[in-house]
PDB file of N, CA and C in Angstrom:
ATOM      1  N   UNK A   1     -15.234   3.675   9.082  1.00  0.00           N
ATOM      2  CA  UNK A   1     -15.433   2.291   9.420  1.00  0.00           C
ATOM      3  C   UNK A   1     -14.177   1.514   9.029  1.00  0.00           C
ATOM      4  N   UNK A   2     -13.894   0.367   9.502  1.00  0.00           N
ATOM      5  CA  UNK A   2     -12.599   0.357   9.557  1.00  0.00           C
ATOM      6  C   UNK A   2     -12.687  -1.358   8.776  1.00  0.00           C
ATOM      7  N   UNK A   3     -12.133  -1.582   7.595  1.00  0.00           N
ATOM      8  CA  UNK A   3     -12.385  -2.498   6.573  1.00  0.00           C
ATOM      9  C   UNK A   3     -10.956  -3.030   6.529  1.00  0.00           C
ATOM     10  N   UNK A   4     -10.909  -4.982   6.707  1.00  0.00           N
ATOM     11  CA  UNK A   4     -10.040  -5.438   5.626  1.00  0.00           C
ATOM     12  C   UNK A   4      -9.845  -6.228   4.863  1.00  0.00           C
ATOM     13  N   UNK A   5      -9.092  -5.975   4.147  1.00  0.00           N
ATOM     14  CA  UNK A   5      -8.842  -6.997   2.514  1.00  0.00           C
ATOM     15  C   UNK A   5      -7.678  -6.830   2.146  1.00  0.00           C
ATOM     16  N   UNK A   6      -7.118  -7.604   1.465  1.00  0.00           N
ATOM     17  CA  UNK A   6      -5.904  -7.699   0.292  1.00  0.00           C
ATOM     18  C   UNK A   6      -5.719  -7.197  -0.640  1.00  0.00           C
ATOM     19  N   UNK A   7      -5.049  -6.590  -0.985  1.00  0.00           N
ATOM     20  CA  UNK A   7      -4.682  -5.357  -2.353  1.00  0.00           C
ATOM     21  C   UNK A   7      -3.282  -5.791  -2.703  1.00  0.00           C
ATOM     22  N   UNK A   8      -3.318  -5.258  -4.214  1.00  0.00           N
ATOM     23  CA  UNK A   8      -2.194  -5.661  -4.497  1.00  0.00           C
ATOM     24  C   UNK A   8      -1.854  -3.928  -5.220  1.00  0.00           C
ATOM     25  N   UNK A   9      -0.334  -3.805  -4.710  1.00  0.00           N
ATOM     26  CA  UNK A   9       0.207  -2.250  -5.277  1.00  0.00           C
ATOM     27  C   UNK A   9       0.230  -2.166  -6.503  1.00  0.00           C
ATOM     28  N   UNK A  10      -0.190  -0.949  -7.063  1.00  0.00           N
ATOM     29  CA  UNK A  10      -0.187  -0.828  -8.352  1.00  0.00           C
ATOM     30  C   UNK A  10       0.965   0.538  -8.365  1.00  0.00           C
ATOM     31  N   UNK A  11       1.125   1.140  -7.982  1.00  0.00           N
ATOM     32  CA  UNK A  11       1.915   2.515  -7.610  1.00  0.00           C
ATOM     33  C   UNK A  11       1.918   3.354  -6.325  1.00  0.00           C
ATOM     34  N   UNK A  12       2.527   3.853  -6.521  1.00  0.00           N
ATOM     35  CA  UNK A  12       2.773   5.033  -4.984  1.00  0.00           C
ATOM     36  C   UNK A  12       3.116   6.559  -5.811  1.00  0.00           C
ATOM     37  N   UNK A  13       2.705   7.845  -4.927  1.00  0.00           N
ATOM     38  CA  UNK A  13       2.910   8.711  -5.263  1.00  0.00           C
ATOM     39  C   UNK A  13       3.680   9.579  -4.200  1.00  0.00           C
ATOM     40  N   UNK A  14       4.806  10.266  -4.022  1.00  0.00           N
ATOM     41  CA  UNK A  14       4.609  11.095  -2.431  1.00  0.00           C
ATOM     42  C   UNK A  14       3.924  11.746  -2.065  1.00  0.00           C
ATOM     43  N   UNK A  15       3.373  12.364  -1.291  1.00  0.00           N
ATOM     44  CA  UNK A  15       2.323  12.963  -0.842  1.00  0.00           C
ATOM     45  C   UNK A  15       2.963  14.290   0.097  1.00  0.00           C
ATOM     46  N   UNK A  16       3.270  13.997   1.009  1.00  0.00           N
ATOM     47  CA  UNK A  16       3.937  14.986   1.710  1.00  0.00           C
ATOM     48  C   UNK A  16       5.902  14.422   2.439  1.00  0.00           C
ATOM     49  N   UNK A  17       6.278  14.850   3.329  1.00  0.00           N
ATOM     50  CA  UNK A  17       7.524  14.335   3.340  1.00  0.00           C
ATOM     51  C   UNK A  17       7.864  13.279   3.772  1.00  0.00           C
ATOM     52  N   UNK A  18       6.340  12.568   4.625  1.00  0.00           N
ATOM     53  CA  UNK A  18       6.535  11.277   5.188  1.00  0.00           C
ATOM     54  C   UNK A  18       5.688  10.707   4.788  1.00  0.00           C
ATOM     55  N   UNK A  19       4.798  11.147   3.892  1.00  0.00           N
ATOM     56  CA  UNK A  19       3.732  10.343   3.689  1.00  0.00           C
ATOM     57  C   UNK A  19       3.599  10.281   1.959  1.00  0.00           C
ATOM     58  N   UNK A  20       3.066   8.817   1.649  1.00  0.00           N
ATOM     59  CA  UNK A  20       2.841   8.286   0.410  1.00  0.00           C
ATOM     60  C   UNK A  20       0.734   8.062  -0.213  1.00  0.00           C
ATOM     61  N   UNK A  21       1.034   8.391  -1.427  1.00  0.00           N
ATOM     62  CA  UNK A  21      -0.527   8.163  -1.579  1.00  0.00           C
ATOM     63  C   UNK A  21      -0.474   6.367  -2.429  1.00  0.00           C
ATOM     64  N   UNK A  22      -0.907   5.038  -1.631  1.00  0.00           N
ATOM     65  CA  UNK A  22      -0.185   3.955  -2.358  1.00  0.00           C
ATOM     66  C   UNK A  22      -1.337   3.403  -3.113  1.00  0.00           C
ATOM     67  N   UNK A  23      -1.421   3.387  -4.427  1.00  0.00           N
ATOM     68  CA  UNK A  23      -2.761   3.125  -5.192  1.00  0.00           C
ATOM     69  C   UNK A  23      -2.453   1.456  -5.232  1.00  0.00           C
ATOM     70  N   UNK A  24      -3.937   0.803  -4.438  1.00  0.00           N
ATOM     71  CA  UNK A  24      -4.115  -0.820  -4.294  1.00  0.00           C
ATOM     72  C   UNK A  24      -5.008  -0.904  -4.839  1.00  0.00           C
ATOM     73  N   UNK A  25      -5.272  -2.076  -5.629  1.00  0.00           N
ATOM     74  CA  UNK A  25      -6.300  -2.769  -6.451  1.00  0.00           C
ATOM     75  C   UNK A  25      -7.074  -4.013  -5.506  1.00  0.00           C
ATOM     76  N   UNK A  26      -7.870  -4.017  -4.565  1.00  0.00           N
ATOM     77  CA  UNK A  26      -8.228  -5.162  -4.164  1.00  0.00           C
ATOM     78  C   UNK A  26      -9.668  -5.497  -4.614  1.00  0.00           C
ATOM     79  N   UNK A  27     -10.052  -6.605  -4.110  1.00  0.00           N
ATOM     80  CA  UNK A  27     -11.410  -7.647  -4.733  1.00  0.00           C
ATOM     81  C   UNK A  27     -12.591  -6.914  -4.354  1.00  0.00           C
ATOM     82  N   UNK A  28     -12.546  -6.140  -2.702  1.00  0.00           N
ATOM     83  CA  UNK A  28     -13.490  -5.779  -2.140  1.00  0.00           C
ATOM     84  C   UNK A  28     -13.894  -4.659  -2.729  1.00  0.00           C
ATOM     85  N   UNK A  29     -13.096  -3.766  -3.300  1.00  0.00           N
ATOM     86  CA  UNK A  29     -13.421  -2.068  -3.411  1.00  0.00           C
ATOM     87  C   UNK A  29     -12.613  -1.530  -4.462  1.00  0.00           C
ATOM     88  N   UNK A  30     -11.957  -2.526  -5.727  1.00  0.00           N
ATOM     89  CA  UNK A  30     -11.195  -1.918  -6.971  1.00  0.00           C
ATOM     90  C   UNK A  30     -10.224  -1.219  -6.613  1.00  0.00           C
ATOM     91  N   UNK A  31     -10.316  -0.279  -7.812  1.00  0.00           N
ATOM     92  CA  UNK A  31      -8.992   0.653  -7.340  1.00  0.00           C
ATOM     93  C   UNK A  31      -9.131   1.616  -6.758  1.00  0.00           C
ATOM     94  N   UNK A  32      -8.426   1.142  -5.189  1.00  0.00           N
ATOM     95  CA  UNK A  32      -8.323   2.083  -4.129  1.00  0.00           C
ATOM     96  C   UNK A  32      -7.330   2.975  -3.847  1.00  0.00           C
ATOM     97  N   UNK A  33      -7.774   4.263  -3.360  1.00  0.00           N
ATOM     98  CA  UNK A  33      -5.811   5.085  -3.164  1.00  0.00           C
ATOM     99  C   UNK A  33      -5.908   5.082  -1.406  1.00  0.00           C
ATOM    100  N   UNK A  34      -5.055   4.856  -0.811  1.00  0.00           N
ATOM    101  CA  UNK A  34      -4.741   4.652   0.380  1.00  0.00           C
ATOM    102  C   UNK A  34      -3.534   5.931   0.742  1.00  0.00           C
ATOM    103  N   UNK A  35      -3.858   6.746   2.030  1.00  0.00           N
ATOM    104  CA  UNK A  35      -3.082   7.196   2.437  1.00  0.00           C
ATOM    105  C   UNK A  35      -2.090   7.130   3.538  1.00  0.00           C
ATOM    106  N   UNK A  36      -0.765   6.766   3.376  1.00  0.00           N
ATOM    107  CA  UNK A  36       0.419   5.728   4.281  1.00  0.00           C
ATOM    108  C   UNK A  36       1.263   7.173   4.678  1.00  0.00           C
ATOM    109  N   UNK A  37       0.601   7.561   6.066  1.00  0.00           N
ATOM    110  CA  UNK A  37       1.659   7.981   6.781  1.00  0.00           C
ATOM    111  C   UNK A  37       2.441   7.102   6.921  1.00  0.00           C
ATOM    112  N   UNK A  38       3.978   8.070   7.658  1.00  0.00           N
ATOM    113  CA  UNK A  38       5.008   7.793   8.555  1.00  0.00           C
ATOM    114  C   UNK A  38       6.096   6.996   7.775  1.00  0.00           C
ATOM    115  N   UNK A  39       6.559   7.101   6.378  1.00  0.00           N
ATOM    116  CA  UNK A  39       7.137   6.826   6.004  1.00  0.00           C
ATOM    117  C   UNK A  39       8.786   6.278   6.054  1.00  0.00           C
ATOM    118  N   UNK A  40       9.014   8.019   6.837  1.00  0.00           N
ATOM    119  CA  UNK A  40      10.403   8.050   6.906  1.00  0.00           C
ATOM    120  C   UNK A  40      10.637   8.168   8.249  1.00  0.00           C
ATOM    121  N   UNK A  41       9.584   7.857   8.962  1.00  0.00           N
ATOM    122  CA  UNK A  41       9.752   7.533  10.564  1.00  0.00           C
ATOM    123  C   UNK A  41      10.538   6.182  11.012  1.00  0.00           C
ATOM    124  N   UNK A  42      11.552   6.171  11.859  1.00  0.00           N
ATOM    125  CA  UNK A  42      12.091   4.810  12.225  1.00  0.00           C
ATOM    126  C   UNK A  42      10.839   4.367  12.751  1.00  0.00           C
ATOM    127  N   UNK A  43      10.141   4.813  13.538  1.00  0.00           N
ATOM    128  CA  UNK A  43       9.523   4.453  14.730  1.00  0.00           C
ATOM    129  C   UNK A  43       8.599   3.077  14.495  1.00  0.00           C
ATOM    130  N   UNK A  44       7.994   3.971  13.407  1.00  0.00           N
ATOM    131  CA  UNK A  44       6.695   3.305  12.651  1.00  0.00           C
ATOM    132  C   UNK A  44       6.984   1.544  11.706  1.00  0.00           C
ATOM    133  N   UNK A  45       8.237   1.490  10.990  1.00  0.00           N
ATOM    134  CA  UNK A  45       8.019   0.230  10.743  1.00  0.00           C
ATOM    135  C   UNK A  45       7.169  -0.050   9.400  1.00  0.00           C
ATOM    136  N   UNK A  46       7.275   1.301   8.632  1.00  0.00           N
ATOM    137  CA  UNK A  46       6.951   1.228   7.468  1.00  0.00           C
ATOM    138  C   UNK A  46       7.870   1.733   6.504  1.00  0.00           C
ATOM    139  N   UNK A  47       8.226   1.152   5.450  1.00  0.00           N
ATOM    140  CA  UNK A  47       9.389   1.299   4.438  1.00  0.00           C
ATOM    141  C   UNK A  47       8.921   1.059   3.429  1.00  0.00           C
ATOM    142  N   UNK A  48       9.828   2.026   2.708  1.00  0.00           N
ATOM    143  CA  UNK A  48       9.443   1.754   0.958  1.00  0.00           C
ATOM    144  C   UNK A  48       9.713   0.693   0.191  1.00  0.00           C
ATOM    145  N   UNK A  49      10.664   0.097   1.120  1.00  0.00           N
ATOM    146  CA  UNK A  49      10.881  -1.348   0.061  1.00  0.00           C
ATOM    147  C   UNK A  49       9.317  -2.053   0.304  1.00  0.00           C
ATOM    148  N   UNK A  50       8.609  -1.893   1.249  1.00  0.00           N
ATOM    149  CA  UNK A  50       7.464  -2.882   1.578  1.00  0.00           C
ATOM    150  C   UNK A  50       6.214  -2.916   0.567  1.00  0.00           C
ATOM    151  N   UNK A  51       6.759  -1.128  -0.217  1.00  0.00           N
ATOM    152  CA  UNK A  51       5.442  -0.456  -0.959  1.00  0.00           C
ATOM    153  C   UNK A  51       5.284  -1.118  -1.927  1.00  0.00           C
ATOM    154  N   UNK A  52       6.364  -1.876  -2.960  1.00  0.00           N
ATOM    155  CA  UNK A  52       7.036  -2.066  -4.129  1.00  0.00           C
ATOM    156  C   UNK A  52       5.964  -2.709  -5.162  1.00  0.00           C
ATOM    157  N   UNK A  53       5.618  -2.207  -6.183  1.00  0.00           N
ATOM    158  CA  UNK A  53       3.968  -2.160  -7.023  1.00  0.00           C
ATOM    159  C   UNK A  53       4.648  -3.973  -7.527  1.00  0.00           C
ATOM    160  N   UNK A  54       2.964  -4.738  -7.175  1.00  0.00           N
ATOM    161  CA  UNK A  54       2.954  -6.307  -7.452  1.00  0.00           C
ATOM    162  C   UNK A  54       3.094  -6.725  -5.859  1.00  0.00           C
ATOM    163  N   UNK A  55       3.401  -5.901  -5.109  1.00  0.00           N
ATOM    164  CA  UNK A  55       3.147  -6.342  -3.659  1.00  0.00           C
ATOM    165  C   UNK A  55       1.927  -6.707  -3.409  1.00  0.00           C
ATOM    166  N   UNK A  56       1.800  -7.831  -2.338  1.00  0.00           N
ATOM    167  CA  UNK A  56       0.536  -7.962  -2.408  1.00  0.00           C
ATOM    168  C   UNK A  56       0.509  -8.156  -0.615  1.00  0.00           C
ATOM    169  N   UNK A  57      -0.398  -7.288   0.178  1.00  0.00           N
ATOM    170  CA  UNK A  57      -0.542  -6.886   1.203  1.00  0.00           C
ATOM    171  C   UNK A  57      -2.204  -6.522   1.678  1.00  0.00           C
ATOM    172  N   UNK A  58      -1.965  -7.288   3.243  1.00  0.00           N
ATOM    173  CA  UNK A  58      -3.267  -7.562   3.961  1.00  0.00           C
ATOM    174  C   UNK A  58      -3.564  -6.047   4.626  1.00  0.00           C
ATOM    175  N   UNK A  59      -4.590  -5.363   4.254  1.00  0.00           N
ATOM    176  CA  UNK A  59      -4.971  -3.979   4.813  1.00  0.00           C
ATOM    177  C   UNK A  59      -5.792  -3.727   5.639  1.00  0.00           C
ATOM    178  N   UNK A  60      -5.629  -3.062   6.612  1.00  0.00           N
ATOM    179  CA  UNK A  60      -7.160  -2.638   7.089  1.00  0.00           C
ATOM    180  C   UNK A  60      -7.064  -1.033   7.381  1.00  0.00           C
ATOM    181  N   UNK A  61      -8.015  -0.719   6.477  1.00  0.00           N
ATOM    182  CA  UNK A  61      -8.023   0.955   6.323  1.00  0.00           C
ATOM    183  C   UNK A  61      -8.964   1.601   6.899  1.00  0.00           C
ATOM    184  N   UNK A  62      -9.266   2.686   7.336  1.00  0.00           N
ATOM    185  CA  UNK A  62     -10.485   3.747   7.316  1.00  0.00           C
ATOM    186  C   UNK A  62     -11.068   3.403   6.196  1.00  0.00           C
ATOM    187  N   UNK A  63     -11.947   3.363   6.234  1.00  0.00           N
ATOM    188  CA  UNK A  63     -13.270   3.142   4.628  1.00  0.00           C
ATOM    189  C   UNK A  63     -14.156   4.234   4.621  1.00  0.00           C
ATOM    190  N   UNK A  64     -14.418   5.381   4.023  1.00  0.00           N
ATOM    191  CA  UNK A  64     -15.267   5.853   3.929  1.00  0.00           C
ATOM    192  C   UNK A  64     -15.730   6.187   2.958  1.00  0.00           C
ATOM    193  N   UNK A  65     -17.170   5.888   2.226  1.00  0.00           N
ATOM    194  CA  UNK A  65     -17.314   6.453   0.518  1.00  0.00           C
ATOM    195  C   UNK A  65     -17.541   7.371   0.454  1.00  0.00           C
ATOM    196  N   UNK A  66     -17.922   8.719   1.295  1.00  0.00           N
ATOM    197  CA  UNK A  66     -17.531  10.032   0.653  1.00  0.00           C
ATOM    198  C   UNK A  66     -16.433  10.215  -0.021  1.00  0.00           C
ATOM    199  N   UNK A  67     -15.277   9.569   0.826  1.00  0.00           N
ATOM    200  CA  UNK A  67     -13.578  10.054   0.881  1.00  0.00           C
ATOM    201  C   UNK A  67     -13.158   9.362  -0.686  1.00  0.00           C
ATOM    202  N   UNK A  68     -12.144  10.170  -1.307  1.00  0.00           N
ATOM    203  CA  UNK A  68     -11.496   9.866  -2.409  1.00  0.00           C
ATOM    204  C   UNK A  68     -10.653   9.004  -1.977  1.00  0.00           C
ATOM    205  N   UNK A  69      -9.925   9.673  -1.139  1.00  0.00           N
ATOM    206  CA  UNK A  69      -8.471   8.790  -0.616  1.00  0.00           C
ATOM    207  C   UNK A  69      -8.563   8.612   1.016  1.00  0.00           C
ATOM    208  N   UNK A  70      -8.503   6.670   1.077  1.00  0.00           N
ATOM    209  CA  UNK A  70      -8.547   6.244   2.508  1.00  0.00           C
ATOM    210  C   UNK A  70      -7.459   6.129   3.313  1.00  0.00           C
ATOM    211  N   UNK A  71      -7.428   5.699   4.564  1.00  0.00           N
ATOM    212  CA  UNK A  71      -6.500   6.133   5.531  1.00  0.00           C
ATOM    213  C   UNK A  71      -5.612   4.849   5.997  1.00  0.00           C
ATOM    214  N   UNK A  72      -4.705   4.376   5.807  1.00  0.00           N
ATOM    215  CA  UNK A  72      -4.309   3.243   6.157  1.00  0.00           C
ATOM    216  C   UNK A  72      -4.307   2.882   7.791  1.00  0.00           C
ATOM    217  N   UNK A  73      -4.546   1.977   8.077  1.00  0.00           N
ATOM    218  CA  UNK A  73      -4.251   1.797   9.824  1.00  0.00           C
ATOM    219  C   UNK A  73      -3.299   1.045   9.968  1.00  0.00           C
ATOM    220  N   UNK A  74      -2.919  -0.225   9.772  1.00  0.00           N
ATOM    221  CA  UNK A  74      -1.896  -1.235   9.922  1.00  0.00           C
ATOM    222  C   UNK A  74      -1.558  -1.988   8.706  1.00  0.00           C
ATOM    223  N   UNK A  75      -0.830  -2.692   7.880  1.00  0.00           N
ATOM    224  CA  UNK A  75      -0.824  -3.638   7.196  1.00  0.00           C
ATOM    225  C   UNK A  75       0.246  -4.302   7.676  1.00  0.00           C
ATOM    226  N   UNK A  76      -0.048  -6.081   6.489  1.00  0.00           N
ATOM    227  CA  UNK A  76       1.165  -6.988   7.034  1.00  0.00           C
ATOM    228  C   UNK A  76       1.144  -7.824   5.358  1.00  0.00           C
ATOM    229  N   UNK A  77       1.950  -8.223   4.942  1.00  0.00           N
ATOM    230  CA  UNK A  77       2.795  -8.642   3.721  1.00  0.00           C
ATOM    231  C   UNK A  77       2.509  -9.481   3.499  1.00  0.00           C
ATOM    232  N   UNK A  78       1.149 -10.271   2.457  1.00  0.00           N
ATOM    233  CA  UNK A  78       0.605 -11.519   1.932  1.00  0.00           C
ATOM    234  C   UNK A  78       1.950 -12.602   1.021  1.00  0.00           C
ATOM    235  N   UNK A  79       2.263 -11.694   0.519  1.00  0.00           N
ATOM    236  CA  UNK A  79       3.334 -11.516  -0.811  1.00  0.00           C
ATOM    237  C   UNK A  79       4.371 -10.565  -1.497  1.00  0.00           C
ATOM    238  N   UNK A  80       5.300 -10.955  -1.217  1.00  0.00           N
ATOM    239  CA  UNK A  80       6.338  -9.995  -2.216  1.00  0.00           C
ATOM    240  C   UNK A  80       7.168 -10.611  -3.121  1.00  0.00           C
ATOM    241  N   UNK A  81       7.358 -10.157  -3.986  1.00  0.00           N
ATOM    242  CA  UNK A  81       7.452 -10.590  -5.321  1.00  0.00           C
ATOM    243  C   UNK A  81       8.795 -10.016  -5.415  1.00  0.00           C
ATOM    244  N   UNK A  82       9.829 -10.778  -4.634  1.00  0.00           N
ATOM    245  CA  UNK A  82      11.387 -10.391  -4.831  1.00  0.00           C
ATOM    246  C   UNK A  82      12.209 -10.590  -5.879  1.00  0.00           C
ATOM    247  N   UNK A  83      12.245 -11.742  -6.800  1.00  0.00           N
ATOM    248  CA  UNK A  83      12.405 -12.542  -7.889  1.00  0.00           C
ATOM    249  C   UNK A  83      12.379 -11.338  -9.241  1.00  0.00           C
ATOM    250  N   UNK A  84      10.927 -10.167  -9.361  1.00  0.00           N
ATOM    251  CA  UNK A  84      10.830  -9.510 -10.612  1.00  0.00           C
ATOM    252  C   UNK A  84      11.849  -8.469 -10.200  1.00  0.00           C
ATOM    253  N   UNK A  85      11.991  -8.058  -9.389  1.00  0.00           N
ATOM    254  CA  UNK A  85      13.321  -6.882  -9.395  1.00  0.00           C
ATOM    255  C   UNK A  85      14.594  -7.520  -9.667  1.00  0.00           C
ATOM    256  N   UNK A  86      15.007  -8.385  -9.256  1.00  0.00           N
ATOM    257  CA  UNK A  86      16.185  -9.427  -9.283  1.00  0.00           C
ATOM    258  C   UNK A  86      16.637  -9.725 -11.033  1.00  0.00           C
ATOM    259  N   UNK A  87      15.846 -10.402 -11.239  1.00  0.00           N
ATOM    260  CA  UNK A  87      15.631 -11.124 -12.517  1.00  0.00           C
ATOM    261  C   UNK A  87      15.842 -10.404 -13.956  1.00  0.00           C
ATOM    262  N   UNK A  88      16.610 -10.316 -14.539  1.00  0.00           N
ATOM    263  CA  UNK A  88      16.683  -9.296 -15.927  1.00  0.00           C
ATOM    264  C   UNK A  88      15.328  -9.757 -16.872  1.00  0.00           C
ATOM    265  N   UNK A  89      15.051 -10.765 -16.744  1.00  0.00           N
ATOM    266  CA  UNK A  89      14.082 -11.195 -17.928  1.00  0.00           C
ATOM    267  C   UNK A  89      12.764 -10.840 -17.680  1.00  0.00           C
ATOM    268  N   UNK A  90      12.513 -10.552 -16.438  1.00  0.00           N
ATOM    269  CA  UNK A  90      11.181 -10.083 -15.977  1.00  0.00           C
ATOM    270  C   UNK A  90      10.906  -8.400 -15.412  1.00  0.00           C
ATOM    271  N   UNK A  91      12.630  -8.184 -15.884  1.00  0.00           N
ATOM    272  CA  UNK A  91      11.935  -6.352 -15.323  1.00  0.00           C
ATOM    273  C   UNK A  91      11.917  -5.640 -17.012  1.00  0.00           C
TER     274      UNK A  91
END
């Protein structure tokens, strides 16, 4: 079923060579692990700078509660928090 909400990144793991496992914390469903093909695909339009944990990003995933880890379908960028990488006093 196909669910969305706002999560904010807490980490990423790699998963396979294009794909990331990106653990989001959102309101609807806690801590969720999401699985983000197509990483290192030009095609796709997904990049690691986008992943960057304190991101805060609009999701809509596969939902299923058997599943441990859900399936990402599209996202788009609520918030990024460019300033804490930048900033010496805050990293």
């Amino acid at each position: 079923m196909l669910q969305k909400t706002t999560g904010i990144i807490l980490h990423q793991i790699k998963y396979t060579d294009s794909g990331v496992i990106v653990q989001f914390y959102t309101r609807d469903f806690g801590r969720q692990p999401v699985l983000v093909r197509g990483m290192n695909n030009r095609k796709s339009g997904r990049h690691n700078a986008l992943f960057q944990p304190m991101s805060i990003l609009n999701i809509v995933m596969y939902y299923k509660e058997s599943r441990e880890v859900q399936l990402l379908k599209e996202f788009s960028v609520a918030h990024a928090p460019a300033r804490i990488y930048s900033d010496i006093r805050k990293s």
